[in-house]
C-alpha atoms as a PDB file:
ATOM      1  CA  UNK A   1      19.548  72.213 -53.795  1.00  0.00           C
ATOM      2  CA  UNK A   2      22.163  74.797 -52.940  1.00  0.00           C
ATOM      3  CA  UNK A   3      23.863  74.751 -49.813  1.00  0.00           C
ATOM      4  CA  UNK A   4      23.268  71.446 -49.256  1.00  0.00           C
ATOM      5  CA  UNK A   5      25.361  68.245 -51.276  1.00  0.00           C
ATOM      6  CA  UNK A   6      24.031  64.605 -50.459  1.00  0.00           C
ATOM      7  CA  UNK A   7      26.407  62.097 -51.392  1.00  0.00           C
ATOM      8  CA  UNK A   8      24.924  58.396 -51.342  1.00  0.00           C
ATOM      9  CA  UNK A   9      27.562  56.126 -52.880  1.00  0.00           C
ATOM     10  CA  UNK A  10      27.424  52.322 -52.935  1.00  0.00           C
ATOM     11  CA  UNK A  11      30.642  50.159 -51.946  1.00  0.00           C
ATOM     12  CA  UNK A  12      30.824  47.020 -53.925  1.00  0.00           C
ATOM     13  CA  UNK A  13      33.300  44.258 -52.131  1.00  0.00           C
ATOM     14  CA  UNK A  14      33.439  40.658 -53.118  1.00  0.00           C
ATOM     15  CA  UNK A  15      33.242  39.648 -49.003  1.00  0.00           C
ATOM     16  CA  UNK A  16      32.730  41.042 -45.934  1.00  0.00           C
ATOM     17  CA  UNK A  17      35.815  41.873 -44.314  1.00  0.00           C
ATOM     18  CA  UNK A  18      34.821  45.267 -42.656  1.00  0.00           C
ATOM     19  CA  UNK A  19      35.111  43.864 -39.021  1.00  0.00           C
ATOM     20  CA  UNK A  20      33.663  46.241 -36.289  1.00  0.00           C
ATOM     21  CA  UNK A  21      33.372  45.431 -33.203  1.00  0.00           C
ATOM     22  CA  UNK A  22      32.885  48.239 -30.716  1.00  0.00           C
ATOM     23  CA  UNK A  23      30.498  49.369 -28.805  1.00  0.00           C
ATOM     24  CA  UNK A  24      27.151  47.384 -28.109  1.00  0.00           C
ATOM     25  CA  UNK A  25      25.043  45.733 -30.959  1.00  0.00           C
ATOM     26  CA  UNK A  26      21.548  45.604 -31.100  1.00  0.00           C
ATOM     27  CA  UNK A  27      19.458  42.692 -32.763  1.00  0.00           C
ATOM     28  CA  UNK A  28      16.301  43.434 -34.673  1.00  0.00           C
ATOM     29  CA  UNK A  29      14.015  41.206 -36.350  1.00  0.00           C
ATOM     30  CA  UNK A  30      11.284  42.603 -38.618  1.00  0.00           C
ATOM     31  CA  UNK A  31       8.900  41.802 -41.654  1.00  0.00           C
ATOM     32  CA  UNK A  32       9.404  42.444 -45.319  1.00  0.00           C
ATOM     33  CA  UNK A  33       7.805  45.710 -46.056  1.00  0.00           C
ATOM     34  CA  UNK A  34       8.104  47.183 -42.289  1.00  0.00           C
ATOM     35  CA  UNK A  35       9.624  50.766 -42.389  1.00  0.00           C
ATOM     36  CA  UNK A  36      12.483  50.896 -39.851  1.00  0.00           C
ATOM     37  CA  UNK A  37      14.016  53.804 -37.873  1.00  0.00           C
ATOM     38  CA  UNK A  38      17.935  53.416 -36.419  1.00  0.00           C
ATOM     39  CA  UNK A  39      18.742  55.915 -34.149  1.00  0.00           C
ATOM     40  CA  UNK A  40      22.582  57.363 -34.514  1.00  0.00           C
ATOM     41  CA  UNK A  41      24.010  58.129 -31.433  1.00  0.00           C
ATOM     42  CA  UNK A  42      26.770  60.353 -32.759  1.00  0.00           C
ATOM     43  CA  UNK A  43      26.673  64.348 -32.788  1.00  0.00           C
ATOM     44  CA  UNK A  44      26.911  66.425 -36.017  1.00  0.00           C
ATOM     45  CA  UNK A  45      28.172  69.970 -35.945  1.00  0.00           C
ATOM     46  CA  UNK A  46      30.221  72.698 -38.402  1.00  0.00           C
ATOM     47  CA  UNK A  47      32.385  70.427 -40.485  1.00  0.00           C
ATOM     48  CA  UNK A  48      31.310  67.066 -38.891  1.00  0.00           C
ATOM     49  CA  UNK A  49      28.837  65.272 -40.841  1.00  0.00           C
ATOM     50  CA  UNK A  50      27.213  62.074 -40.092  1.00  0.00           C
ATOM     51  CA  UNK A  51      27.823  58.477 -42.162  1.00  0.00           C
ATOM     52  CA  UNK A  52      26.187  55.712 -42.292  1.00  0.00           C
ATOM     53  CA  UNK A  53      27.428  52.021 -42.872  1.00  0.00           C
ATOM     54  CA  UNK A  54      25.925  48.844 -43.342  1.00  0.00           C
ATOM     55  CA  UNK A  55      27.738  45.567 -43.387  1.00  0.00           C
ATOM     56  CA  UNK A  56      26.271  42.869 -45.580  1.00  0.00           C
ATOM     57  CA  UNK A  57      24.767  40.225 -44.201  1.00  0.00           C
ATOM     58  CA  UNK A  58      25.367  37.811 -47.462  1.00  0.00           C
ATOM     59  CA  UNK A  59      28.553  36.818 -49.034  1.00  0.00           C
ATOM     60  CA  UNK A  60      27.489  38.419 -51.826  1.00  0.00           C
ATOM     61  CA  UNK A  61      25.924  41.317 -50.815  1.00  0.00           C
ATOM     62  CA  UNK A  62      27.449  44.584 -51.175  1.00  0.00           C
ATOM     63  CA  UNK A  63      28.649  46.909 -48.312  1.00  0.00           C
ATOM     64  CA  UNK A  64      26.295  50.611 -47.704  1.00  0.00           C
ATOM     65  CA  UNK A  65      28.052  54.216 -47.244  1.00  0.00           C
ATOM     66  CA  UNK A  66      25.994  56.637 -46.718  1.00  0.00           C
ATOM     67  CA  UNK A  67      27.176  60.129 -46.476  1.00  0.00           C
ATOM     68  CA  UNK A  68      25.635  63.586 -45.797  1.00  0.00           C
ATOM     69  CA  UNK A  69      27.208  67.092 -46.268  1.00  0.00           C
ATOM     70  CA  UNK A  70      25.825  70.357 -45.626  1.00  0.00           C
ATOM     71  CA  UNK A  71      27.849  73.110 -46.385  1.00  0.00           C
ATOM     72  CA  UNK A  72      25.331  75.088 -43.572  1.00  0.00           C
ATOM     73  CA  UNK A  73      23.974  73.945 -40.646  1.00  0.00           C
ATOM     74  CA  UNK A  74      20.076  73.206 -41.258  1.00  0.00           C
ATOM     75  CA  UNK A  75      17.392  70.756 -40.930  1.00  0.00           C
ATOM     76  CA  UNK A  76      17.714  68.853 -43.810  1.00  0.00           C
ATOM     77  CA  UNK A  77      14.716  68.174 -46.280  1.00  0.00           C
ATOM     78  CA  UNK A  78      13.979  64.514 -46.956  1.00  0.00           C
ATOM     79  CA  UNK A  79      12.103  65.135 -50.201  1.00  0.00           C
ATOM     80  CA  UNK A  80      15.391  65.171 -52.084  1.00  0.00           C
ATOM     81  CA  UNK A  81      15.036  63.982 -56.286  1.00  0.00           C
ATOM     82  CA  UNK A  82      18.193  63.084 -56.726  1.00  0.00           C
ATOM     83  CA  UNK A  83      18.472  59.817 -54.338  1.00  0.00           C
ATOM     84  CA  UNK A  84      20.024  56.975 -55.945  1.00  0.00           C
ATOM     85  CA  UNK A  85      18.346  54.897 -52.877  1.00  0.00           C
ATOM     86  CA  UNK A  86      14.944  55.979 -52.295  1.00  0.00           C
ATOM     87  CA  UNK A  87      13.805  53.443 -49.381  1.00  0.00           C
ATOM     88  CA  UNK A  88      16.649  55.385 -47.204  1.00  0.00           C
ATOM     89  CA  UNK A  89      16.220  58.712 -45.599  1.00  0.00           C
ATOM     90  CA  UNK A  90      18.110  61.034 -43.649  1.00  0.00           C
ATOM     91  CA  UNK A  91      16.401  62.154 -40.919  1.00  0.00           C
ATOM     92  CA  UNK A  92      17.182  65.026 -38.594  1.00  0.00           C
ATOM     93  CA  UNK A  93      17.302  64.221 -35.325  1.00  0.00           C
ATOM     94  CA  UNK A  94      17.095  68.083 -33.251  1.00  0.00           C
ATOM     95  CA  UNK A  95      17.560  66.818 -30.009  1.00  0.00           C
ATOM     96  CA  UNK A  96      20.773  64.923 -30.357  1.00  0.00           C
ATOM     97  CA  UNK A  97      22.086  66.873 -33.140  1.00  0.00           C
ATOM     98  CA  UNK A  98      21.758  63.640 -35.626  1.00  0.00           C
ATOM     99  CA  UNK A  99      20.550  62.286 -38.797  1.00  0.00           C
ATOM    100  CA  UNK A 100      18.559  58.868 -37.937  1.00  0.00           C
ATOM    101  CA  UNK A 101      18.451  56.302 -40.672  1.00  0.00           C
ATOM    102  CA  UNK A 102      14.736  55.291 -41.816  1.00  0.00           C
ATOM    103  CA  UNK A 103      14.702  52.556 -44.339  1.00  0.00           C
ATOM    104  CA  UNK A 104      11.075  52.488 -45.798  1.00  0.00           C
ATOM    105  CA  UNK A 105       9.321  48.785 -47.303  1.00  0.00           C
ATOM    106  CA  UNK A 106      12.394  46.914 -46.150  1.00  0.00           C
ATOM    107  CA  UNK A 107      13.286  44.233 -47.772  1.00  0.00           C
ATOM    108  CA  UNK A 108      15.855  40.894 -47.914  1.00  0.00           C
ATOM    109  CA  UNK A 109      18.564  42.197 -49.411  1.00  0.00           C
ATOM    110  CA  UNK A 110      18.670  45.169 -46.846  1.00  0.00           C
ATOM    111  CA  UNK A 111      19.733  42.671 -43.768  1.00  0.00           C
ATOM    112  CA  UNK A 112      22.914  43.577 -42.120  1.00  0.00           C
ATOM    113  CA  UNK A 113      24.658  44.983 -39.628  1.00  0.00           C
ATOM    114  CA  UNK A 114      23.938  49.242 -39.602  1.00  0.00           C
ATOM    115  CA  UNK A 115      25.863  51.783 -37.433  1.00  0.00           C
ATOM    116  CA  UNK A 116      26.129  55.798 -37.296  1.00  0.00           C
ATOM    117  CA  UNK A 117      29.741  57.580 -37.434  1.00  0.00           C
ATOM    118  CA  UNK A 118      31.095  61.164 -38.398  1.00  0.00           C
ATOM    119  CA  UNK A 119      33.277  62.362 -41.262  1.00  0.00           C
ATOM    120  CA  UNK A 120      35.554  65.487 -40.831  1.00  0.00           C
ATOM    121  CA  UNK A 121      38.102  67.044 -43.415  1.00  0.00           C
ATOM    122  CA  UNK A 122      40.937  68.513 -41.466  1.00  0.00           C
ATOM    123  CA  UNK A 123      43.021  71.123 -43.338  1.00  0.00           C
ATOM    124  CA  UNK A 124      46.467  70.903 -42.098  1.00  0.00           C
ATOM    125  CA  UNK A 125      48.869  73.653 -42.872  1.00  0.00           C
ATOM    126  CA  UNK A 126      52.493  72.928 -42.215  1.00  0.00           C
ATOM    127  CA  UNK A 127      55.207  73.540 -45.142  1.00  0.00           C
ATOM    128  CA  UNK A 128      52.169  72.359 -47.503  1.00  0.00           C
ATOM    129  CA  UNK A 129      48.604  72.074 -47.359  1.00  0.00           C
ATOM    130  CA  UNK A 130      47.264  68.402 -46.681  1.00  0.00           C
ATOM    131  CA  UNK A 131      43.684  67.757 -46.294  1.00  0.00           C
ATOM    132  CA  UNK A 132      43.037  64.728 -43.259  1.00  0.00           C
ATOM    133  CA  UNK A 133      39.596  62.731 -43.523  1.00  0.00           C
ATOM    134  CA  UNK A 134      38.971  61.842 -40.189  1.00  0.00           C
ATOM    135  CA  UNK A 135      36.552  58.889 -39.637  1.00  0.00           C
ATOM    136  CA  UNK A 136      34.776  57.694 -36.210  1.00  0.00           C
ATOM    137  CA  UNK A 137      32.374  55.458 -35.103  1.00  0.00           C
ATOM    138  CA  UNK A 138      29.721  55.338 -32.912  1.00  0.00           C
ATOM    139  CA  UNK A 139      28.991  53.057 -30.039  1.00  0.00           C
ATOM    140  CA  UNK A 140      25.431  51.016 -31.258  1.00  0.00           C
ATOM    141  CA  UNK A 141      25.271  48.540 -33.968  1.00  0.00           C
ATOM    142  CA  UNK A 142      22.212  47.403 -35.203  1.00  0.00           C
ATOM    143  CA  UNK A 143      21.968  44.011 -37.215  1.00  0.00           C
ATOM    144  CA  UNK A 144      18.403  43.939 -39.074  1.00  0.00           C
ATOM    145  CA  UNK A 145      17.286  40.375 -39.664  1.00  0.00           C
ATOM    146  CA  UNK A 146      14.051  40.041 -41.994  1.00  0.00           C
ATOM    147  CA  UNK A 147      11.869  37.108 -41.148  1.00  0.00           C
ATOM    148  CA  UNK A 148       9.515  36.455 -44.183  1.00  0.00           C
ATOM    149  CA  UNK A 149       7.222  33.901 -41.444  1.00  0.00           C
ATOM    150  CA  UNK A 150       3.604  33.576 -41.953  1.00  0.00           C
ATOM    151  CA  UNK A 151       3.218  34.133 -37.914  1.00  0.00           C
ATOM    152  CA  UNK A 152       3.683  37.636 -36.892  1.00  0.00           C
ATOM    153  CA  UNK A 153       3.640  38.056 -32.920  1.00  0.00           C
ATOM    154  CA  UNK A 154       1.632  41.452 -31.757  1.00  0.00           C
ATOM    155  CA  UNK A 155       4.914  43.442 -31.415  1.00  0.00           C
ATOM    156  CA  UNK A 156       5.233  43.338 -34.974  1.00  0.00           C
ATOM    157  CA  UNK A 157       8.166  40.813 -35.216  1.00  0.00           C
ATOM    158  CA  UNK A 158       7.410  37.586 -36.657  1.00  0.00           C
ATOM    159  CA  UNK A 159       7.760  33.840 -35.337  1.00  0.00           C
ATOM    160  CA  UNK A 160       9.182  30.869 -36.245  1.00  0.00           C
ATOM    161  CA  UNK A 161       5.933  28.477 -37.367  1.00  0.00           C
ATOM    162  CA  UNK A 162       7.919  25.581 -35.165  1.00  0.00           C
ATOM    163  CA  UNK A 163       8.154  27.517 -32.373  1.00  0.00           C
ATOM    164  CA  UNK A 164       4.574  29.173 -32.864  1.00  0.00           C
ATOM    165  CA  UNK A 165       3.012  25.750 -33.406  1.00  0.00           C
ATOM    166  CA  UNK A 166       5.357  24.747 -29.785  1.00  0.00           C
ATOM    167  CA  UNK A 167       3.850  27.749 -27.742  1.00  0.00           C
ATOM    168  CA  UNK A 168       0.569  26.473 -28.935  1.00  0.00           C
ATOM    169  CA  UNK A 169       1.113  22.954 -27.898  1.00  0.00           C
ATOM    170  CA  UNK A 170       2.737  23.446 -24.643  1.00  0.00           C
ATOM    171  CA  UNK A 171       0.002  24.737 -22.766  1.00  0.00           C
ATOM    172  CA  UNK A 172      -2.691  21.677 -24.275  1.00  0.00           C
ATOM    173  CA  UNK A 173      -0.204  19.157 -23.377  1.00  0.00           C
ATOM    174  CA  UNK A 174       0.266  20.979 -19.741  1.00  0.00           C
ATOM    175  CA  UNK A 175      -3.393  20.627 -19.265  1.00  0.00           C
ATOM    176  CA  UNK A 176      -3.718  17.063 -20.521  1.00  0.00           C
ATOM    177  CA  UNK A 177      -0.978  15.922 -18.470  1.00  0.00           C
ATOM    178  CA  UNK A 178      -2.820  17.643 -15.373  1.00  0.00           C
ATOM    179  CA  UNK A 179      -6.252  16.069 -15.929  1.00  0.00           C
ATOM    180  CA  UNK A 180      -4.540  12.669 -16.141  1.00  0.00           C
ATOM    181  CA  UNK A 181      -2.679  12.952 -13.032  1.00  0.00           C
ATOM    182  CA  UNK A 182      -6.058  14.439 -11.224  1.00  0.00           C
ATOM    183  CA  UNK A 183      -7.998  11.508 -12.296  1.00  0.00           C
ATOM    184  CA  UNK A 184      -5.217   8.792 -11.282  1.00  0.00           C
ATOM    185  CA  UNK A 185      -5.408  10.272  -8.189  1.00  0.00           C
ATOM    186  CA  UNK A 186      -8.565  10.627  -7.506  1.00  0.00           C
ATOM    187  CA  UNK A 187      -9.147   6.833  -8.145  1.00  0.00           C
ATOM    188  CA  UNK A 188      -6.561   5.953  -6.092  1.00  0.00           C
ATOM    189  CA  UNK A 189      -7.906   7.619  -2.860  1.00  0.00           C
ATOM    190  CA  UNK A 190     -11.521   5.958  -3.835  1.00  0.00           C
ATOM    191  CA  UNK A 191      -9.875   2.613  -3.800  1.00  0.00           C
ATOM    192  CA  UNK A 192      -8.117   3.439  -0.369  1.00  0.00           C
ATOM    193  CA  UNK A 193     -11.689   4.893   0.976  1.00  0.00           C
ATOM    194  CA  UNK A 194     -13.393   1.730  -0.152  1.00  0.00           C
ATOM    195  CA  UNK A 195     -10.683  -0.946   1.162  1.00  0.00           C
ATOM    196  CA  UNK A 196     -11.492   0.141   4.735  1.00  0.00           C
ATOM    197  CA  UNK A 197     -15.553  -0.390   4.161  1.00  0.00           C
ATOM    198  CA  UNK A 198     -14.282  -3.936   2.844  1.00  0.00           C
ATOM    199  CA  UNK A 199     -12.188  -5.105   5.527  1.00  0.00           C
ATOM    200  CA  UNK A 200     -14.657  -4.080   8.009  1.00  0.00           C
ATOM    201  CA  UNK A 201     -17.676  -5.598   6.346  1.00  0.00           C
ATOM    202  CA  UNK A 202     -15.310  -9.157   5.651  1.00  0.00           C
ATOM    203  CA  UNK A 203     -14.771  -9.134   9.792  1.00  0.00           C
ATOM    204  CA  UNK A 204     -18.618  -8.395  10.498  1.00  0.00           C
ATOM    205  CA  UNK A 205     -19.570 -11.121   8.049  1.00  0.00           C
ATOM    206  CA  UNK A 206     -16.468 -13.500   9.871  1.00  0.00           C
ATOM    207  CA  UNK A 207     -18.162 -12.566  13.470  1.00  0.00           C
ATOM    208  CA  UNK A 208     -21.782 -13.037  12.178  1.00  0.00           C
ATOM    209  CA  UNK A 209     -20.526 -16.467  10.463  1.00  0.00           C
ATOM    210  CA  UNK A 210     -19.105 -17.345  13.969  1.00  0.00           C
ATOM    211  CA  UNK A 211     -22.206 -16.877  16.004  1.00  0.00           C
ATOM    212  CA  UNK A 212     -24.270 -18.519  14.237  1.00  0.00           C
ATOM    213  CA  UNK A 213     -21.660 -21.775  14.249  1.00  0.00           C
ATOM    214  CA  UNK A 214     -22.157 -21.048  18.128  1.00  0.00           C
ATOM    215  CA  UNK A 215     -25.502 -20.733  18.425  1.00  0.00           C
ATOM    216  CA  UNK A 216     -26.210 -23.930  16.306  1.00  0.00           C
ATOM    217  CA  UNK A 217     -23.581 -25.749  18.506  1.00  0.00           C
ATOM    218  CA  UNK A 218     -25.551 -24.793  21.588  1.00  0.00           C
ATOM    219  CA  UNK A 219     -28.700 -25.802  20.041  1.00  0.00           C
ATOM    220  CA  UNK A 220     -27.312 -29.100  19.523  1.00  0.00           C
ATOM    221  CA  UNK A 221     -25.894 -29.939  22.754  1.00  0.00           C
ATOM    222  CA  UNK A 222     -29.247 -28.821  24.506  1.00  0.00           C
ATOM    223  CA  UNK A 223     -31.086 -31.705  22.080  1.00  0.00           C
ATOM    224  CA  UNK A 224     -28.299 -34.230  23.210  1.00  0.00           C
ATOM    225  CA  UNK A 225     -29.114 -33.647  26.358  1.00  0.00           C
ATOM    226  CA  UNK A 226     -32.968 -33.612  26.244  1.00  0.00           C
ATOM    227  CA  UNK A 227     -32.469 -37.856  24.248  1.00  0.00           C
ATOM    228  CA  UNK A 228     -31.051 -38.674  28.171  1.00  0.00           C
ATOM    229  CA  UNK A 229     -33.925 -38.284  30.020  1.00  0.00           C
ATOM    230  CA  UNK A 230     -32.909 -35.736  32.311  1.00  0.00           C
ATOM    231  CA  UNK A 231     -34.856 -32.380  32.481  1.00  0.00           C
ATOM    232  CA  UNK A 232     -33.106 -29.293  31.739  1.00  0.00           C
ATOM    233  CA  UNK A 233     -34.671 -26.030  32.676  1.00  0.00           C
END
């Protein structure tokens, strides 16, 4: 397409040793096949073009460049042939004067750590001309993480199945241990009703044993009494 050159080239490194730390970095966990868009927060204009990096994740996973130049200033068309990496798209962002990265059916091998930044060639005339690439960076990181779990939770990221099948457990075990305690106490404050009703009835049967031991003492001193002869009224 004339007037506009996309150059997409692949860094191979045996390690990781492109250490950025800038800025804020965001974490995002998603699912194998999601499609993913990071938000640049850097500003193209006339001769300042936007790159994107990715730092691998893996030791042996290669580092991502990606560069866009426009000889013009236009809204670029996504719909390009000639990408060498056809799950990643430029895509203009009008209102901050970006190019977001979408990354479409995501997989494994595209974990790592993605950020925005600008490329500028400076012409500098003194007693020769020199050319000056000029590099920046933004302030947001992103590091994708792709979680191939079973358990997806309704935002779309997925769970851990130990700490799904925890979350599930929690709240039966809660329960359990509340029934338990409810039923321990309510037993406890039956026997402490009761105890009462048993004390008291222990004292009336005491009192009732004890009159009659009186009454039948009376009874016998009134016969003792009658075997003297004397007359008792």
């Amino acid at each position: 397409m004339e007037g506009l050159r996309i150059f997409l080239v692949i860094l191979l490194v045996v390690s990781c040793t492109h250490d950025w730390t800038s800025g804020s970095e965001l974490e995002m966990t998603v699912r194998p096949g999601d499609n993913i868009t990071l938000y640049c927060d850097c500003n193209s204009s006339t001769g300042v073009y936007i790159v994107w990096y990715r730092n691998c994740s893996h030791e042996n996973q290669p580092s991502l460049v990606l560069n866009i130049i426009t000889r013009r200033k236009h809204v670029m068309d996504n719909n390009y042939s000639q990408n060498p990496l056809p799950r990643f798209h430029f895509v203009r962002n009008s209102s901050s004067e970006s190019y977001d990265m979408l990354i479409i059916n995501i997989t494994e091998t595209d974990e790592g750590l993605y950020y925005c930044g600008t490329y500028q060639l400076k012409v500098e005339k003194n007693e020769q001309i020199n050319f000056a690439h000029i590099y920046t960076h933004g302030n947001i990181s992103t590091r994708i993480h792709v979680n191939s779990s079973k358990f997806p939770d309704p935002g779309g990221h997925s769970l851990n199945p130990d700490v799904t099948w925890m979350m599930v457990l929690t709240p039966a075990f809660t329960i359990f241990t509340f029934l338990i305690s409810f039923i321990l106490v309510y037993l406890f404050c039956q026997k402490t009703d009761k105890e009462p009703q048993i004390l008291q009835k222990r004292l009336n049967t005491r009192i009732q044993t004890r009159w009659d031991q009186d009454e039948d003492l009376c009874f016998t001193r009134v016969v003792f009494r009658a075997k003297d002869g004397r007359k008792q009224q």
